[in-house]
PDBML (XML) file of the C-alpha atoms, coordinates in Angstrom:
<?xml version="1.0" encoding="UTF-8" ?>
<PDBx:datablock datablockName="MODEL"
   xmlns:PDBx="http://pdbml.pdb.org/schema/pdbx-v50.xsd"
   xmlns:xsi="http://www.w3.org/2001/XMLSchema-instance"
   xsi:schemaLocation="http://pdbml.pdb.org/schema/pdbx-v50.xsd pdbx-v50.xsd">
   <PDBx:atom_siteCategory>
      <PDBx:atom_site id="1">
         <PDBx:B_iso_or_equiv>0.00</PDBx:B_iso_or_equiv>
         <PDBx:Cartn_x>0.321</PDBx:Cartn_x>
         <PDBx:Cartn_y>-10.349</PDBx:Cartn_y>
         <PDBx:Cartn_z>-2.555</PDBx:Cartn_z>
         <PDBx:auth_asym_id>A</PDBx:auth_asym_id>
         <PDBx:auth_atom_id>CA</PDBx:auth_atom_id>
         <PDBx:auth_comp_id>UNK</PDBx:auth_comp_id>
         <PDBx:auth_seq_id>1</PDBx:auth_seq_id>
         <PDBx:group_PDB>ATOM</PDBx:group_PDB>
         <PDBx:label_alt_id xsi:nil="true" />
         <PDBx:label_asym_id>A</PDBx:label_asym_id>
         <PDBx:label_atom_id>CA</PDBx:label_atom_id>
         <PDBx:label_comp_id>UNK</PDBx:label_comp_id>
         <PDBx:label_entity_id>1</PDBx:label_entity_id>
         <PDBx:label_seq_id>1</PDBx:label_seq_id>
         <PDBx:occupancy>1.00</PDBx:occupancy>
         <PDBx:pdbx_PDB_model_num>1</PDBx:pdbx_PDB_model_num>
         <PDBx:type_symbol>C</PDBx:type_symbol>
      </PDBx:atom_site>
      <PDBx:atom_site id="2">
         <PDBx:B_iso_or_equiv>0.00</PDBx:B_iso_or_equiv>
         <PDBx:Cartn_x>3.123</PDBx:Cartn_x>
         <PDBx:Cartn_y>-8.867</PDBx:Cartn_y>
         <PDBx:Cartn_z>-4.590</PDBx:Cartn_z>
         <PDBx:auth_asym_id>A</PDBx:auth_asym_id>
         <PDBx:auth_atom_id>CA</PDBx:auth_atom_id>
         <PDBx:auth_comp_id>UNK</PDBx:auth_comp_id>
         <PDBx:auth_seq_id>2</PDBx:auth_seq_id>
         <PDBx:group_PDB>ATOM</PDBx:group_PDB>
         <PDBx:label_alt_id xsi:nil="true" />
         <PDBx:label_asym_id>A</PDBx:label_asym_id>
         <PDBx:label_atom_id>CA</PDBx:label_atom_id>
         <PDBx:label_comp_id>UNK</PDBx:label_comp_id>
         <PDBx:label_entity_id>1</PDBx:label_entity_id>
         <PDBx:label_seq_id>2</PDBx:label_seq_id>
         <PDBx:occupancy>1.00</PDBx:occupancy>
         <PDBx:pdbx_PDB_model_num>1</PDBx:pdbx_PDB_model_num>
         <PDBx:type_symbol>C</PDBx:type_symbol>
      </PDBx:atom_site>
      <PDBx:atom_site id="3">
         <PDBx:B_iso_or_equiv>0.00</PDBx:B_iso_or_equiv>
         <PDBx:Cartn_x>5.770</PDBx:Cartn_x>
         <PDBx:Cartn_y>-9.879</PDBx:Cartn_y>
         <PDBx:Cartn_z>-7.027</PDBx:Cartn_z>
         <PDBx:auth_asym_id>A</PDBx:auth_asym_id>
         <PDBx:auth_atom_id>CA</PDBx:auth_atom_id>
         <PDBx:auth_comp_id>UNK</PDBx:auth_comp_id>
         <PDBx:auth_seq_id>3</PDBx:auth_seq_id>
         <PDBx:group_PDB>ATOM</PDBx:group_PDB>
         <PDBx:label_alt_id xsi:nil="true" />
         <PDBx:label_asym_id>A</PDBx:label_asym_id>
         <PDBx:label_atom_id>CA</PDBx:label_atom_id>
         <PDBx:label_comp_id>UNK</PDBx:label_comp_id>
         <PDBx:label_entity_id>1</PDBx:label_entity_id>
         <PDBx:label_seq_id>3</PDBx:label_seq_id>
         <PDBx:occupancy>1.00</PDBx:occupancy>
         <PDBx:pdbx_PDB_model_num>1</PDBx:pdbx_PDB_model_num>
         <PDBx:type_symbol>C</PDBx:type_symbol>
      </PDBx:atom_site>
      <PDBx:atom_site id="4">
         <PDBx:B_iso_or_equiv>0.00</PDBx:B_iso_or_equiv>
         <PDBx:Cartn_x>9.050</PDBx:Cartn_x>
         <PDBx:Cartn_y>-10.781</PDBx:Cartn_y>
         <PDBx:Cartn_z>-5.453</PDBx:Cartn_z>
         <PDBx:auth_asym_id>A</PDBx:auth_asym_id>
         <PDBx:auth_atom_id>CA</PDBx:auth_atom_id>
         <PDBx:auth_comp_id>UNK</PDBx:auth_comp_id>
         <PDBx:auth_seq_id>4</PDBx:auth_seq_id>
         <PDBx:group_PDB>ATOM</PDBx:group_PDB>
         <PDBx:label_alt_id xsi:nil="true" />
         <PDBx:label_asym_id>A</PDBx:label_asym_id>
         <PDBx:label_atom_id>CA</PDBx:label_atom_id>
         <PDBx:label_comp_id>UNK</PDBx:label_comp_id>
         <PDBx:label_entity_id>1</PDBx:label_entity_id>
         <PDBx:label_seq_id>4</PDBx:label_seq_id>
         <PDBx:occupancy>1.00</PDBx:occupancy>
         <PDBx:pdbx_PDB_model_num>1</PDBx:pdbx_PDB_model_num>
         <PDBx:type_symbol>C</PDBx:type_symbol>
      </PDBx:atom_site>
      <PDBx:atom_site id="5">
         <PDBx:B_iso_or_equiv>0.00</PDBx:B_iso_or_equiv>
         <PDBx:Cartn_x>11.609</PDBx:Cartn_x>
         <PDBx:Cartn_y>-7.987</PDBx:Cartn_y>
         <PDBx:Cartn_z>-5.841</PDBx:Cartn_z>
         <PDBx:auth_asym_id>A</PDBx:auth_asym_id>
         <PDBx:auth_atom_id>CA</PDBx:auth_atom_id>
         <PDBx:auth_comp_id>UNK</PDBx:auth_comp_id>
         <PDBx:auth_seq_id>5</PDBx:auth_seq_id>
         <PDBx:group_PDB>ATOM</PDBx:group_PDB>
         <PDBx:label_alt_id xsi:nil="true" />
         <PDBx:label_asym_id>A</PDBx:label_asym_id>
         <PDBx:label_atom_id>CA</PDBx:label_atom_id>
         <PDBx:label_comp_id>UNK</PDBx:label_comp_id>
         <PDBx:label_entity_id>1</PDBx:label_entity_id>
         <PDBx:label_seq_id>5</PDBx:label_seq_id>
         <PDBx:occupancy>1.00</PDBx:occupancy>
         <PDBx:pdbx_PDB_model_num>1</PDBx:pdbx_PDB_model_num>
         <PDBx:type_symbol>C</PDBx:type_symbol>
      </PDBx:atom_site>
      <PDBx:atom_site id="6">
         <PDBx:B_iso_or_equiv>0.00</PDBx:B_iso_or_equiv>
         <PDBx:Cartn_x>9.300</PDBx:Cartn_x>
         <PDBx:Cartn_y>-5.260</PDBx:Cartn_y>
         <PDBx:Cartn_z>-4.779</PDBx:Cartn_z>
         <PDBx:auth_asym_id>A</PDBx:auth_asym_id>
         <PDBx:auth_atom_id>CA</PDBx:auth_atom_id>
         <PDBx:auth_comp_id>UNK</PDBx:auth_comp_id>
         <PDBx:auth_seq_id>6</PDBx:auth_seq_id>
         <PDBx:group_PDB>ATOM</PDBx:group_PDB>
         <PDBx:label_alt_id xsi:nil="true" />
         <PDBx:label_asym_id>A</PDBx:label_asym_id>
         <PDBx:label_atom_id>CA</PDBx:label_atom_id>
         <PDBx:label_comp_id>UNK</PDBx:label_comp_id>
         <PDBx:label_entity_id>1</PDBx:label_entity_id>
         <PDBx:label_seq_id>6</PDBx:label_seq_id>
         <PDBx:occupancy>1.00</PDBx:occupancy>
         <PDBx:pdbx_PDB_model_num>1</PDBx:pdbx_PDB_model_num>
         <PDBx:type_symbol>C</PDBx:type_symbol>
      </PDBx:atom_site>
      <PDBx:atom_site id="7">
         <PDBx:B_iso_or_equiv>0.00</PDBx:B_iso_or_equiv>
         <PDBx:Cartn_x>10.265</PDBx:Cartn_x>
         <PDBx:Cartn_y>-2.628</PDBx:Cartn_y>
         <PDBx:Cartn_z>-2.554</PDBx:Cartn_z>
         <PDBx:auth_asym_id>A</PDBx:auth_asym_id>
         <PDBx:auth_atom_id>CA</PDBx:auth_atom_id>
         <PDBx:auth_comp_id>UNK</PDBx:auth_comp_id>
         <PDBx:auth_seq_id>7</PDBx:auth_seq_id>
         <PDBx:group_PDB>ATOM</PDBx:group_PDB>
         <PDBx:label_alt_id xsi:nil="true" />
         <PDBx:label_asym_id>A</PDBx:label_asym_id>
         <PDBx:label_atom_id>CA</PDBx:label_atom_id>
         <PDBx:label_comp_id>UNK</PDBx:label_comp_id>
         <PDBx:label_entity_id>1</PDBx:label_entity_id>
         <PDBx:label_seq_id>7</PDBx:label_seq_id>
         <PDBx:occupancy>1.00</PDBx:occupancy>
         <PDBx:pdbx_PDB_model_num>1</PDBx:pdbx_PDB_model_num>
         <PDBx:type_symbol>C</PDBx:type_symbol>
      </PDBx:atom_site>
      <PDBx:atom_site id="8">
         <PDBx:B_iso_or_equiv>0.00</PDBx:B_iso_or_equiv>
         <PDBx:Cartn_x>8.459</PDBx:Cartn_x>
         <PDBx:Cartn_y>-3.488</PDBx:Cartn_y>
         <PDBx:Cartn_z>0.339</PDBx:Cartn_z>
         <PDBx:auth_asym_id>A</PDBx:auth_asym_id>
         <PDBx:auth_atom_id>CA</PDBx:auth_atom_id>
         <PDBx:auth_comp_id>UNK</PDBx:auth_comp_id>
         <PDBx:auth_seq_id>8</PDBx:auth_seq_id>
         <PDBx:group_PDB>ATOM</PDBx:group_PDB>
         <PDBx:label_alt_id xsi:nil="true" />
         <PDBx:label_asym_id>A</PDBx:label_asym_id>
         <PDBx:label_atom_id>CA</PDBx:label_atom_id>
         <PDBx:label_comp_id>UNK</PDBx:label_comp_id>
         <PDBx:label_entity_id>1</PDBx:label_entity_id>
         <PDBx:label_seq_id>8</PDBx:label_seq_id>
         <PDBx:occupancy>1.00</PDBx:occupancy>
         <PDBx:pdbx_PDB_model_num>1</PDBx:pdbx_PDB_model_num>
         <PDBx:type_symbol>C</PDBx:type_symbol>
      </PDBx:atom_site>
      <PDBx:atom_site id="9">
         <PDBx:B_iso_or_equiv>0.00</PDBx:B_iso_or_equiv>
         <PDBx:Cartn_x>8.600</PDBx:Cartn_x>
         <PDBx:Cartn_y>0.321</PDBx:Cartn_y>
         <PDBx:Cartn_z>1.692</PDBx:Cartn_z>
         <PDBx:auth_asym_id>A</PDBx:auth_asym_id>
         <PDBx:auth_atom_id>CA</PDBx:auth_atom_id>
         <PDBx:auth_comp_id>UNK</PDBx:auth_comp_id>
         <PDBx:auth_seq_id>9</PDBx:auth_seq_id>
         <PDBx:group_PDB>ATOM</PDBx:group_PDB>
         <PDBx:label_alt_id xsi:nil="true" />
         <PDBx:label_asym_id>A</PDBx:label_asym_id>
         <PDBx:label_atom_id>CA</PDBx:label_atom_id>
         <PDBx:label_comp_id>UNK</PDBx:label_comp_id>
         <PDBx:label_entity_id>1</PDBx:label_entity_id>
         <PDBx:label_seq_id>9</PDBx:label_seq_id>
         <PDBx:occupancy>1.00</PDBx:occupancy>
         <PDBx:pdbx_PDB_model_num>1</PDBx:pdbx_PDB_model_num>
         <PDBx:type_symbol>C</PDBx:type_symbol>
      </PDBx:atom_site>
      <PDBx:atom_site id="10">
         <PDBx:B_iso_or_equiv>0.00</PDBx:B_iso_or_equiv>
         <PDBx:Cartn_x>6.414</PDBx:Cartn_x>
         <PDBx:Cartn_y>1.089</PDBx:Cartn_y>
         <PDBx:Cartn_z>-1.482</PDBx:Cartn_z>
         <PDBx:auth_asym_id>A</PDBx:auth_asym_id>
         <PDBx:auth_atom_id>CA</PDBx:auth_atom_id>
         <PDBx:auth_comp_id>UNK</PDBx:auth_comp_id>
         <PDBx:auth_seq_id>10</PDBx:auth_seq_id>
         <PDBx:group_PDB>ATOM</PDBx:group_PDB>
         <PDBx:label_alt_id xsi:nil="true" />
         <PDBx:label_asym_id>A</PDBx:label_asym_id>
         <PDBx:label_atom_id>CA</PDBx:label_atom_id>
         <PDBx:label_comp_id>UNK</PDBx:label_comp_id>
         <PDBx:label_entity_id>1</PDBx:label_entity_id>
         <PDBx:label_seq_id>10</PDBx:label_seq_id>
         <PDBx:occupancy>1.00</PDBx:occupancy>
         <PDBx:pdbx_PDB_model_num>1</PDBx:pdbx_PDB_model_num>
         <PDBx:type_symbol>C</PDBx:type_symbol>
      </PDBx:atom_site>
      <PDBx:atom_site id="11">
         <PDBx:B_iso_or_equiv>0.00</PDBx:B_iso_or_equiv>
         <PDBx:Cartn_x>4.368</PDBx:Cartn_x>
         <PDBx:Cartn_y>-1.366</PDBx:Cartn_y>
         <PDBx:Cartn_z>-0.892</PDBx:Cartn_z>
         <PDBx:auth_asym_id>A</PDBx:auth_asym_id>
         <PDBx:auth_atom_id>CA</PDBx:auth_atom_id>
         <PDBx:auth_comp_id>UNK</PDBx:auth_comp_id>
         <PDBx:auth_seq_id>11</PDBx:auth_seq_id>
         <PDBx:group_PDB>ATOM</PDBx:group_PDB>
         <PDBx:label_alt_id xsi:nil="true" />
         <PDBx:label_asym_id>A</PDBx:label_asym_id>
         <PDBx:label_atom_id>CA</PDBx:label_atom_id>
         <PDBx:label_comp_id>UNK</PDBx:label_comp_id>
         <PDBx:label_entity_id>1</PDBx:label_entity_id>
         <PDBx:label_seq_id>11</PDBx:label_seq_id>
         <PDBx:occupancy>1.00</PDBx:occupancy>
         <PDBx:pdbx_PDB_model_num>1</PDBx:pdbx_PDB_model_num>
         <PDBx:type_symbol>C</PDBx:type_symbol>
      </PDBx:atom_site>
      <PDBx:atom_site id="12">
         <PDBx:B_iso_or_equiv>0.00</PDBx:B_iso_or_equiv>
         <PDBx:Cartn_x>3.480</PDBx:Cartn_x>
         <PDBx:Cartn_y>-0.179</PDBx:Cartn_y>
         <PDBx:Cartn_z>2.573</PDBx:Cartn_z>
         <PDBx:auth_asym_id>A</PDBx:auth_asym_id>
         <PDBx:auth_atom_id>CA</PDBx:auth_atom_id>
         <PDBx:auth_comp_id>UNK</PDBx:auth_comp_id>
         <PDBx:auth_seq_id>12</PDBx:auth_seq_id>
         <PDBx:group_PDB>ATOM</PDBx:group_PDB>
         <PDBx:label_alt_id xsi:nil="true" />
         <PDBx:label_asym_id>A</PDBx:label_asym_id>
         <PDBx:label_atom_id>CA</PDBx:label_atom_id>
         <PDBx:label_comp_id>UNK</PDBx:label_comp_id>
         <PDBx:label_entity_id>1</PDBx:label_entity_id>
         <PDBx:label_seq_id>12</PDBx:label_seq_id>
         <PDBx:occupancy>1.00</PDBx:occupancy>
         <PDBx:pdbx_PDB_model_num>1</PDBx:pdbx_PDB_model_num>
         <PDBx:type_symbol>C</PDBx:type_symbol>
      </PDBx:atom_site>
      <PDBx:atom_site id="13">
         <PDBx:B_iso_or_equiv>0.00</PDBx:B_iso_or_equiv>
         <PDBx:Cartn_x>3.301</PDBx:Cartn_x>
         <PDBx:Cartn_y>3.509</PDBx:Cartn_y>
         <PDBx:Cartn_z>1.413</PDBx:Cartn_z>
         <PDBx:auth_asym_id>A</PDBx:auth_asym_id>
         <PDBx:auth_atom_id>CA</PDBx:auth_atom_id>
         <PDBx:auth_comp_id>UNK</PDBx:auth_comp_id>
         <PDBx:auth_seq_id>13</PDBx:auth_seq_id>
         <PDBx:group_PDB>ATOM</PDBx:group_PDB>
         <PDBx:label_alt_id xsi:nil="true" />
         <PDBx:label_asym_id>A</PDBx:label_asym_id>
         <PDBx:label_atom_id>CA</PDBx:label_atom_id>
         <PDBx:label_comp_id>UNK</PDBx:label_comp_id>
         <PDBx:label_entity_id>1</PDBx:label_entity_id>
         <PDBx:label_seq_id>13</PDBx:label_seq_id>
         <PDBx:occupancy>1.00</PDBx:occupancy>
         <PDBx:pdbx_PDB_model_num>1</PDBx:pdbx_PDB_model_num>
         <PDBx:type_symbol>C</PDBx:type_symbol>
      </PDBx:atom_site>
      <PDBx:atom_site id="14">
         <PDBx:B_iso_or_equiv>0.00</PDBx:B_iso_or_equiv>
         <PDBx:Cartn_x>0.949</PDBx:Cartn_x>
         <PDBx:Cartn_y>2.329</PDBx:Cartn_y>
         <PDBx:Cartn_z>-1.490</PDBx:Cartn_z>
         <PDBx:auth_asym_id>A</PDBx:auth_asym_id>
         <PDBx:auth_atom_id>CA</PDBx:auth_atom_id>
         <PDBx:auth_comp_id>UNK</PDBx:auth_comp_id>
         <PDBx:auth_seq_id>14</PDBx:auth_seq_id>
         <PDBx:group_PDB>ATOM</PDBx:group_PDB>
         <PDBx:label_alt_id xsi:nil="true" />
         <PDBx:label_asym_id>A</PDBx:label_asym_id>
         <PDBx:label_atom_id>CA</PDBx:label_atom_id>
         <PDBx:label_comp_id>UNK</PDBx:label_comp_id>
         <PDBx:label_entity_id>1</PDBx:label_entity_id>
         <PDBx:label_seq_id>14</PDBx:label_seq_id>
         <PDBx:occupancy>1.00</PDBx:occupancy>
         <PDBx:pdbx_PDB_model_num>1</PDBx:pdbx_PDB_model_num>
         <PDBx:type_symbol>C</PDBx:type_symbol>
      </PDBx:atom_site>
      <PDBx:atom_site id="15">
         <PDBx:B_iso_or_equiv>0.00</PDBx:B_iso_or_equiv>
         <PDBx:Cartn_x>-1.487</PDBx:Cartn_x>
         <PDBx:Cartn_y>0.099</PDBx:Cartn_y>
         <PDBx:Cartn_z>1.112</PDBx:Cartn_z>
         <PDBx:auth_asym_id>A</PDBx:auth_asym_id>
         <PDBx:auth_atom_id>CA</PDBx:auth_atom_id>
         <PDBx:auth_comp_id>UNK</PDBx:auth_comp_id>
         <PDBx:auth_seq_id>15</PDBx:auth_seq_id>
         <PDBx:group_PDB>ATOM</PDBx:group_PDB>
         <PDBx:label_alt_id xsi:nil="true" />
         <PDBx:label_asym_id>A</PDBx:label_asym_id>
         <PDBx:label_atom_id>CA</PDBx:label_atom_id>
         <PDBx:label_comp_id>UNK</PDBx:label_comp_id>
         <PDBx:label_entity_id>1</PDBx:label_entity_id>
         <PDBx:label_seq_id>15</PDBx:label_seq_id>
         <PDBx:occupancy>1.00</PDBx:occupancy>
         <PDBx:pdbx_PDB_model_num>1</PDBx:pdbx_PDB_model_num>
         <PDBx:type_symbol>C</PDBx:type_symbol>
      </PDBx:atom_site>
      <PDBx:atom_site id="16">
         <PDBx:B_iso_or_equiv>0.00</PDBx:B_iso_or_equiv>
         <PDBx:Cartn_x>-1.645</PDBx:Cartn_x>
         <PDBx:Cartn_y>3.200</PDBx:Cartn_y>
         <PDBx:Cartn_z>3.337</PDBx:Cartn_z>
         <PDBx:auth_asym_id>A</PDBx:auth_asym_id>
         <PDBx:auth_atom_id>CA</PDBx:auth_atom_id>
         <PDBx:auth_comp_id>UNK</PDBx:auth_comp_id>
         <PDBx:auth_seq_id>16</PDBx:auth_seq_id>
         <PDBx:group_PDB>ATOM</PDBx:group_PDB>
         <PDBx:label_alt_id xsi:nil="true" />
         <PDBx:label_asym_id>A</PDBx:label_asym_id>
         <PDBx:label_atom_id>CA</PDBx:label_atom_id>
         <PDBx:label_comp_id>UNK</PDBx:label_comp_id>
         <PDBx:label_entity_id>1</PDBx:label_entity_id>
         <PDBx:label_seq_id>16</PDBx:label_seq_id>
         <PDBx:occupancy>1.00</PDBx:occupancy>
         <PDBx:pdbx_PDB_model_num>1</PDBx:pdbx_PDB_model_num>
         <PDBx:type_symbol>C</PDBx:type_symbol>
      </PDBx:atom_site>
      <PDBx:atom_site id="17">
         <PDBx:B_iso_or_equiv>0.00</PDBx:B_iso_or_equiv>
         <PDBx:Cartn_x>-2.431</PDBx:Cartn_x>
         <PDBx:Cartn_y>5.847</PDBx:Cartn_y>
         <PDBx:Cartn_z>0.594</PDBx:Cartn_z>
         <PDBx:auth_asym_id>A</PDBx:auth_asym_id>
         <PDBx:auth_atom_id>CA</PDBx:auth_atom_id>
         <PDBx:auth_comp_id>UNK</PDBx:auth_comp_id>
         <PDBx:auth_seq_id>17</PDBx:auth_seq_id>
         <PDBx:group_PDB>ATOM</PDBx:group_PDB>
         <PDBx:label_alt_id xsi:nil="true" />
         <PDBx:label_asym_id>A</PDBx:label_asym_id>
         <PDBx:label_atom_id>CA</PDBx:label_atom_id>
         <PDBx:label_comp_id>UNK</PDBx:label_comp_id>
         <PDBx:label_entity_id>1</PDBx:label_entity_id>
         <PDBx:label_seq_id>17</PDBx:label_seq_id>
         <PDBx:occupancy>1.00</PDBx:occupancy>
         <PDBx:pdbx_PDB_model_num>1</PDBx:pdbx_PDB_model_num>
         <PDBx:type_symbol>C</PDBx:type_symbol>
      </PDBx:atom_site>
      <PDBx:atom_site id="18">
         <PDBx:B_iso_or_equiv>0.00</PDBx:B_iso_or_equiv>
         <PDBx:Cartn_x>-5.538</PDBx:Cartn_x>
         <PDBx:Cartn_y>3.727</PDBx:Cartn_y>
         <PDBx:Cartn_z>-0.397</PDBx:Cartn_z>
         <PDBx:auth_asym_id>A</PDBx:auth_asym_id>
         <PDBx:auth_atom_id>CA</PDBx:auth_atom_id>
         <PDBx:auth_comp_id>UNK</PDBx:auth_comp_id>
         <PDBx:auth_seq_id>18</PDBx:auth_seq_id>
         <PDBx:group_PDB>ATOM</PDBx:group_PDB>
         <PDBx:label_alt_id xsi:nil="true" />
         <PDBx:label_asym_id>A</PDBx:label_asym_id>
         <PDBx:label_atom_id>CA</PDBx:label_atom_id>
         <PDBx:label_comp_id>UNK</PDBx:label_comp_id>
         <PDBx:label_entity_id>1</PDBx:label_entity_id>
         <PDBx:label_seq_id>18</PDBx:label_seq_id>
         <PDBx:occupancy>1.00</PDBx:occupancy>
         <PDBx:pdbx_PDB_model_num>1</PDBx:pdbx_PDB_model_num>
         <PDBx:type_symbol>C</PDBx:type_symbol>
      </PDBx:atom_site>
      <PDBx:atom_site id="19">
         <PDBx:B_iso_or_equiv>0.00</PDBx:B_iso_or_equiv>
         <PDBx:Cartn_x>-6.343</PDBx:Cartn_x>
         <PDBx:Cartn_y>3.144</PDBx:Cartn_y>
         <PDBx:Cartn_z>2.712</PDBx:Cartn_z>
         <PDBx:auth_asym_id>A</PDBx:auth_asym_id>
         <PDBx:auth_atom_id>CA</PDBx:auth_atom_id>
         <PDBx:auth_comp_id>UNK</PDBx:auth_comp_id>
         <PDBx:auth_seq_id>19</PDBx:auth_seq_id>
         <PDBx:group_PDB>ATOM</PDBx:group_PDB>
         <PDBx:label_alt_id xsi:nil="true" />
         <PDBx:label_asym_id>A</PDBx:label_asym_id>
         <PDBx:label_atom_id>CA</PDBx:label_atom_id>
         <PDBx:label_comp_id>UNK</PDBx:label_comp_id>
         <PDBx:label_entity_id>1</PDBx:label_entity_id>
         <PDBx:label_seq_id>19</PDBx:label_seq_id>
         <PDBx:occupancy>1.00</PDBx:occupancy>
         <PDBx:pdbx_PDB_model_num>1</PDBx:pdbx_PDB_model_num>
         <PDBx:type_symbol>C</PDBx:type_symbol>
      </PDBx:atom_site>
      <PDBx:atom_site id="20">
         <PDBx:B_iso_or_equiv>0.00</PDBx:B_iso_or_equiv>
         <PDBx:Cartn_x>-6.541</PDBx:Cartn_x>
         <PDBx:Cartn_y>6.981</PDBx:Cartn_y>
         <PDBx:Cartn_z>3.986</PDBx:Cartn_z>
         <PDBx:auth_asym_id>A</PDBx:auth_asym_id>
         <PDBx:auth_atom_id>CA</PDBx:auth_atom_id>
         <PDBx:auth_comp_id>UNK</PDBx:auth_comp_id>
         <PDBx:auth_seq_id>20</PDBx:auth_seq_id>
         <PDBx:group_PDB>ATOM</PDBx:group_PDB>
         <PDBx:label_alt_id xsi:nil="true" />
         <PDBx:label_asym_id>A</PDBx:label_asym_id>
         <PDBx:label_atom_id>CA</PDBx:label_atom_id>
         <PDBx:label_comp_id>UNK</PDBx:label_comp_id>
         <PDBx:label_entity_id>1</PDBx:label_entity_id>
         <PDBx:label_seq_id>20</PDBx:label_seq_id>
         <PDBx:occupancy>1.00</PDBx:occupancy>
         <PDBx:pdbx_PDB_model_num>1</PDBx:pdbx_PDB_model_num>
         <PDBx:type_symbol>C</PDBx:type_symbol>
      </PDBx:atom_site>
      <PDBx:atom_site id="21">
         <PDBx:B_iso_or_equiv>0.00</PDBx:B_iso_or_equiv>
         <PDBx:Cartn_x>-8.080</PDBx:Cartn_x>
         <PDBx:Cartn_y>7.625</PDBx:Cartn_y>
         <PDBx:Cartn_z>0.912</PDBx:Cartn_z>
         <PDBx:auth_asym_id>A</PDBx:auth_asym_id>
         <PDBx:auth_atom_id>CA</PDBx:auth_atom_id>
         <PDBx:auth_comp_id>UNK</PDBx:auth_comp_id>
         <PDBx:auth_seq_id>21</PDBx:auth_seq_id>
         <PDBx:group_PDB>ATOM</PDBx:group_PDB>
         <PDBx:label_alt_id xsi:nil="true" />
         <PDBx:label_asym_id>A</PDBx:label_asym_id>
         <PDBx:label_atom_id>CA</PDBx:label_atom_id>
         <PDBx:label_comp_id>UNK</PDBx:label_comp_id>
         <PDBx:label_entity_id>1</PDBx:label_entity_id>
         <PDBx:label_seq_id>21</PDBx:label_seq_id>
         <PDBx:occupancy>1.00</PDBx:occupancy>
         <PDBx:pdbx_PDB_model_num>1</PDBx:pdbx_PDB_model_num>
         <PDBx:type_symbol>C</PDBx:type_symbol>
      </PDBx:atom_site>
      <PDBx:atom_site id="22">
         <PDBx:B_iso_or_equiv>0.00</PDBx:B_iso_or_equiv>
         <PDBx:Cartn_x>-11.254</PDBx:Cartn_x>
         <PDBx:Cartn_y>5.616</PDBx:Cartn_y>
         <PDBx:Cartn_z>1.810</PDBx:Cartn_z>
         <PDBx:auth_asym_id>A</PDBx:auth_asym_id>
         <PDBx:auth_atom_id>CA</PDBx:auth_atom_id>
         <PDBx:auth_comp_id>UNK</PDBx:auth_comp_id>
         <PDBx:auth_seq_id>22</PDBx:auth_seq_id>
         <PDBx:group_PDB>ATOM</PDBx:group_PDB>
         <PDBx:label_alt_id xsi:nil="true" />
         <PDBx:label_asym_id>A</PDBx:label_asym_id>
         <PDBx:label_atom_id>CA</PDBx:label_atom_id>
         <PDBx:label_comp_id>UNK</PDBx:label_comp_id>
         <PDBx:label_entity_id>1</PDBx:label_entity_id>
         <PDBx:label_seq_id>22</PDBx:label_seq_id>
         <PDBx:occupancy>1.00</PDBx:occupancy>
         <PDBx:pdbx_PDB_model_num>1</PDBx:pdbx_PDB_model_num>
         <PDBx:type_symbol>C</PDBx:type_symbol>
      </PDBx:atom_site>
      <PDBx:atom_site id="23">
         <PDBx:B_iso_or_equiv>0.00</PDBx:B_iso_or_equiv>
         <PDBx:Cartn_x>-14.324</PDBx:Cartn_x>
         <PDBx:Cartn_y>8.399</PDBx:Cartn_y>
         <PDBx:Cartn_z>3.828</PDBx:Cartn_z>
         <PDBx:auth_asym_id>A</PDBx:auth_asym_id>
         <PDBx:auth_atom_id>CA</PDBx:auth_atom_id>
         <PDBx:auth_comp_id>UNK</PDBx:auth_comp_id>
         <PDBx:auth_seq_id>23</PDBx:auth_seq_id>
         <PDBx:group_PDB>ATOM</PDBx:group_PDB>
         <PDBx:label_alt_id xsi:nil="true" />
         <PDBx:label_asym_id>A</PDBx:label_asym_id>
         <PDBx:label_atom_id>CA</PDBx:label_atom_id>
         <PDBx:label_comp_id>UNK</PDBx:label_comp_id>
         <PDBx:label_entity_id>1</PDBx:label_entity_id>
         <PDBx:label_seq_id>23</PDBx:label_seq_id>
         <PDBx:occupancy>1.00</PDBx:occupancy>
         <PDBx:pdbx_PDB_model_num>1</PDBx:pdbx_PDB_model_num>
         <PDBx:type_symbol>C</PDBx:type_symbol>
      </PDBx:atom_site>
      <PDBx:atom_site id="24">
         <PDBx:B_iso_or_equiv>0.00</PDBx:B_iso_or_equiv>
         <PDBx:Cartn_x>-15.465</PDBx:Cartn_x>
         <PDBx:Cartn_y>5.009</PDBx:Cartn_y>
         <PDBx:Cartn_z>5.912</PDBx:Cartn_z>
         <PDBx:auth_asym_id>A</PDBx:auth_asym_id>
         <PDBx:auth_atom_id>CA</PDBx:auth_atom_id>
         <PDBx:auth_comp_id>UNK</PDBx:auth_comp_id>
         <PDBx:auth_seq_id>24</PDBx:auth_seq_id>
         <PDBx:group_PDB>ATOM</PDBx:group_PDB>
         <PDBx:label_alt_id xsi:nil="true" />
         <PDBx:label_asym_id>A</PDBx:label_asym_id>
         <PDBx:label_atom_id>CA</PDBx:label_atom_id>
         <PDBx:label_comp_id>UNK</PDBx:label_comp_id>
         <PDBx:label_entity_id>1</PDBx:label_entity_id>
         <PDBx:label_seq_id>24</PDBx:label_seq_id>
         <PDBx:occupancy>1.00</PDBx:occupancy>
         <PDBx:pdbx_PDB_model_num>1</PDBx:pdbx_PDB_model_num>
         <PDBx:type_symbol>C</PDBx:type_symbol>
      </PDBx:atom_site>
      <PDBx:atom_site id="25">
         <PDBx:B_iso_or_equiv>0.00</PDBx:B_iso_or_equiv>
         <PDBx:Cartn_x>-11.902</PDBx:Cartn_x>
         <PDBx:Cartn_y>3.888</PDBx:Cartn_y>
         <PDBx:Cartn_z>6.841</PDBx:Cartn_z>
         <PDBx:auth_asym_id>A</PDBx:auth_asym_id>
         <PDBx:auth_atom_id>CA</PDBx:auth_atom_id>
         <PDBx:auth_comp_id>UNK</PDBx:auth_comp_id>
         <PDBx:auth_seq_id>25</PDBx:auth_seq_id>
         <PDBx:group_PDB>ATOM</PDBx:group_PDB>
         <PDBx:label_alt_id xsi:nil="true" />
         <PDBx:label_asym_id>A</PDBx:label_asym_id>
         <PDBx:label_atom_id>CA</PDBx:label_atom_id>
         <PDBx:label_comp_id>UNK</PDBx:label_comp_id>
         <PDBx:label_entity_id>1</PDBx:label_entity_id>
         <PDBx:label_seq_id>25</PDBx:label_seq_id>
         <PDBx:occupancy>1.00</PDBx:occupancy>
         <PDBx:pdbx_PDB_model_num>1</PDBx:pdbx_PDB_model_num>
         <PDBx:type_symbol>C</PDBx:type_symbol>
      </PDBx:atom_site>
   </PDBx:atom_siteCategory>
</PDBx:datablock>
């Protein structure tokens, strides 16, 4: 969950970078 007013594109980009940054993902 994030604050209201957040650029929801970020977001997304953000998830995905820690995602892909994970060996077992």
């Amino acid at each position: 969950g994030v604050a209201y007013g957040s650029d929801v594109e970020q977001v997304k980009k953000a998830l995905l970078a820690a995602a892909k940054s994970h060996p077992e993902v």
